[in-house]
C-alpha atoms as a PDB file:
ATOM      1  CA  UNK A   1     -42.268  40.987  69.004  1.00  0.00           C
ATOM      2  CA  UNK A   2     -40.515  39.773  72.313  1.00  0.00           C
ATOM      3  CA  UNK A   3     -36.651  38.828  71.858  1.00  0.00           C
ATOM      4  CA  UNK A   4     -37.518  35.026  72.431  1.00  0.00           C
ATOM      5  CA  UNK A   5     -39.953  35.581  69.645  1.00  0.00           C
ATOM      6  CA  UNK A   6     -37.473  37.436  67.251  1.00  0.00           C
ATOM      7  CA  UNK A   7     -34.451  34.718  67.892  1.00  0.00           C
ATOM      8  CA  UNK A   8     -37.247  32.201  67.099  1.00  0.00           C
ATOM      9  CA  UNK A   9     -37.910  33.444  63.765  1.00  0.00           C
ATOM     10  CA  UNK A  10     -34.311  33.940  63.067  1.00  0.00           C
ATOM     11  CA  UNK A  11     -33.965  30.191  63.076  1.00  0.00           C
ATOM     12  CA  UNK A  12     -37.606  28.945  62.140  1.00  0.00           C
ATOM     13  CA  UNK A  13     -37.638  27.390  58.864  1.00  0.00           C
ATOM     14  CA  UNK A  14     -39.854  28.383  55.927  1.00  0.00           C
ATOM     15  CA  UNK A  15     -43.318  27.243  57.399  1.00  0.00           C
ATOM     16  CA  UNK A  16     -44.204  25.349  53.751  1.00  0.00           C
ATOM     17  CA  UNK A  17     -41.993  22.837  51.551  1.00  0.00           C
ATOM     18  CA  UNK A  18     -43.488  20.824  49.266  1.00  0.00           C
ATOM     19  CA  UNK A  19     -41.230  18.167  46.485  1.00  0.00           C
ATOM     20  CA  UNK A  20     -39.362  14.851  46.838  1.00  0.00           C
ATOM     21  CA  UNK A  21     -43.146  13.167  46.901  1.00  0.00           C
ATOM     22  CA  UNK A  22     -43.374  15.282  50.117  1.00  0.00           C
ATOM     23  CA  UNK A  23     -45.474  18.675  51.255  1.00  0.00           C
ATOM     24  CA  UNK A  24     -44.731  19.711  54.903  1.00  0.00           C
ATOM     25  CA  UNK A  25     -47.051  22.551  56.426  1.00  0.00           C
ATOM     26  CA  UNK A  26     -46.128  24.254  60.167  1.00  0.00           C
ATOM     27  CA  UNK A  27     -47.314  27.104  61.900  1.00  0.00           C
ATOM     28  CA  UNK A  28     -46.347  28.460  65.336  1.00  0.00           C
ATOM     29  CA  UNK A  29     -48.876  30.784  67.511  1.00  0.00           C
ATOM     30  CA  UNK A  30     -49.064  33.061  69.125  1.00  0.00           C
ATOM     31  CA  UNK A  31     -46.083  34.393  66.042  1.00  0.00           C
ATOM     32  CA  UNK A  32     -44.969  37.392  68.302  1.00  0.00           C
ATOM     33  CA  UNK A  33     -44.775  35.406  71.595  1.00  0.00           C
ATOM     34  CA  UNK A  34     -42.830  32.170  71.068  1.00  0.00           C
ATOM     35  CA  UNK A  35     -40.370  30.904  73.382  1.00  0.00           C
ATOM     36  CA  UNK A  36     -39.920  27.642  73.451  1.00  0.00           C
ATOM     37  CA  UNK A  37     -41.298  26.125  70.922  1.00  0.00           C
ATOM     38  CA  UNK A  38     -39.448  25.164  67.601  1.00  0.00           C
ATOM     39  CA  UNK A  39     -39.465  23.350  64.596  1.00  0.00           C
ATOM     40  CA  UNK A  40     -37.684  22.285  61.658  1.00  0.00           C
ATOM     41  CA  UNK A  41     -37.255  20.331  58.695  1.00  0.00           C
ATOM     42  CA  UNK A  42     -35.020  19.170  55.600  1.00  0.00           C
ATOM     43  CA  UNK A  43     -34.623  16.755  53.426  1.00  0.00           C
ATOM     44  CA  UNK A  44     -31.382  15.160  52.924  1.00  0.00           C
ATOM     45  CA  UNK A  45     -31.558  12.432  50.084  1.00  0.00           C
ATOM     46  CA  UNK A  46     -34.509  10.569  50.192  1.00  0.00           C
ATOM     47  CA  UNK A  47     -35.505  11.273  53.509  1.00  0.00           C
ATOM     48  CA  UNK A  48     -37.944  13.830  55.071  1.00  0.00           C
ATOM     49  CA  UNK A  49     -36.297  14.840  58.535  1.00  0.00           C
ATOM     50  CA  UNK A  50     -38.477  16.351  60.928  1.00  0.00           C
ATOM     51  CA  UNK A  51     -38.019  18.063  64.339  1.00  0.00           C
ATOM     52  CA  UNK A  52     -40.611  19.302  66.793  1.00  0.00           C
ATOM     53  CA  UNK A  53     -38.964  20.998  70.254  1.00  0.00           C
ATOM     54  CA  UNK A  54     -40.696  22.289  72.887  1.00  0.00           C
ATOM     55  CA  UNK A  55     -38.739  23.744  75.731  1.00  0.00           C
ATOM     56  CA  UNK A  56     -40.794  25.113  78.754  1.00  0.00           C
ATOM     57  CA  UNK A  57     -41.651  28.580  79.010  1.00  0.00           C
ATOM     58  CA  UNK A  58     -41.851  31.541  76.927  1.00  0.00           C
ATOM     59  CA  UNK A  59     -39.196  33.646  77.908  1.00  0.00           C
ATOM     60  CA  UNK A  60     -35.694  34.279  76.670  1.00  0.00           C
ATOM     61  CA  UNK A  61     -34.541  31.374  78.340  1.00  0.00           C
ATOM     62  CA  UNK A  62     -37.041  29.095  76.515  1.00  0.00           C
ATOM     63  CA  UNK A  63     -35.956  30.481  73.220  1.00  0.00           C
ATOM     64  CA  UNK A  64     -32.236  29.867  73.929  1.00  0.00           C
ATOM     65  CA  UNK A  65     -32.711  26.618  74.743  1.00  0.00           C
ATOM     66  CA  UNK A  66     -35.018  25.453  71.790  1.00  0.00           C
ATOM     67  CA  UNK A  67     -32.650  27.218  69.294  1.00  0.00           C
ATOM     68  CA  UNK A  68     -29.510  25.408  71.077  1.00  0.00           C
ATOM     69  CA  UNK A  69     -31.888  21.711  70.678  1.00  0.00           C
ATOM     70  CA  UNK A  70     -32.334  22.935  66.795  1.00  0.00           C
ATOM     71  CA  UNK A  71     -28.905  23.907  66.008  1.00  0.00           C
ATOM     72  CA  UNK A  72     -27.910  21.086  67.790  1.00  0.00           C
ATOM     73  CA  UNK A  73     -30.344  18.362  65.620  1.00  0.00           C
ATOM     74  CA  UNK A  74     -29.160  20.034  62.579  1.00  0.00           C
ATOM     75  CA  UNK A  75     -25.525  19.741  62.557  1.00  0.00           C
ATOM     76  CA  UNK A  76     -26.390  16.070  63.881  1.00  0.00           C
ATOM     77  CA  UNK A  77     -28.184  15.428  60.763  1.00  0.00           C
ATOM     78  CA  UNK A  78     -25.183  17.546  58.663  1.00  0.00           C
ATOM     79  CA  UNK A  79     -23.096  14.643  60.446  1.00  0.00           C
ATOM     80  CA  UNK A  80     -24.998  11.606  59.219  1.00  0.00           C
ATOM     81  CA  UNK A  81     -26.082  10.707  62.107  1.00  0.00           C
ATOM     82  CA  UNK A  82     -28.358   8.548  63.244  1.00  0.00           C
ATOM     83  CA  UNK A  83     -32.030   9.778  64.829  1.00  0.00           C
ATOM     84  CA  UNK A  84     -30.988   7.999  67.965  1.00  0.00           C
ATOM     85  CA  UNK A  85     -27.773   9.598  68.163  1.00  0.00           C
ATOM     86  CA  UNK A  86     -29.328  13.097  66.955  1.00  0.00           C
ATOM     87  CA  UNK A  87     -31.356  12.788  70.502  1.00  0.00           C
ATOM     88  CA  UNK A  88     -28.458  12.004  72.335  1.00  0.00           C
ATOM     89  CA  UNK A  89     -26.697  14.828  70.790  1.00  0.00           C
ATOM     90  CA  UNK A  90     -29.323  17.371  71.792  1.00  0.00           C
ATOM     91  CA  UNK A  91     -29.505  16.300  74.599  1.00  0.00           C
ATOM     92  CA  UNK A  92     -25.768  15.760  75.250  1.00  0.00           C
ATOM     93  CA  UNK A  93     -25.611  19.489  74.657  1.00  0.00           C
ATOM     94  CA  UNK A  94     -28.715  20.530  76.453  1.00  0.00           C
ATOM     95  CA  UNK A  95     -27.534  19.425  79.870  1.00  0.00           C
ATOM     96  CA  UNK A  96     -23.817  20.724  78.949  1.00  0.00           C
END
């Protein structure tokens, strides 16, 4: 497994949830050469929060900047904020 690949799975949620009236399946390939892509969910209340990041590449670099866009979305969400401001936060913090 690459580092990219290892700090992706560090932060990758469990790939299956299922209750709330909800089931939510993801997998990521190739699993031992991920960069840049990402995903995530939760649910907060009544509401099924999805994220889907792809940064480009599959290097280190990739990785860092998918798991900055996912840390960033989550403690967004943690916030209460709203989906348009969660992209503006990402990407706020992407470009800082």
């Amino acid at each position: 497994m690459n580092v990219a690949a290892a700090m992706q799975w560090n932060l990758t949620p469990p790939p299956a949830y299922a209750g709330h009236d909800v089931t939510v399946g993801a997998v990521m390939e190739p699993a031992y050469q991920v960069g840049g892509d990402a995903f995530d969910h939760a649910v907060a209340g009544h509401t099924l929060h999805l994220g889907v990041f792809d940064a480009m590449g599959h290097d280190t670099t990739a990785g860092i900047t998918a798991d900055v866009a996912v840390a960033a979305c989550r403690n967004a969400r943690r916030q209460g904020a709203s989906h348009d401001e969660t992209s503006r936060e990402v990407q706020r913090l992407l470009i800082e």
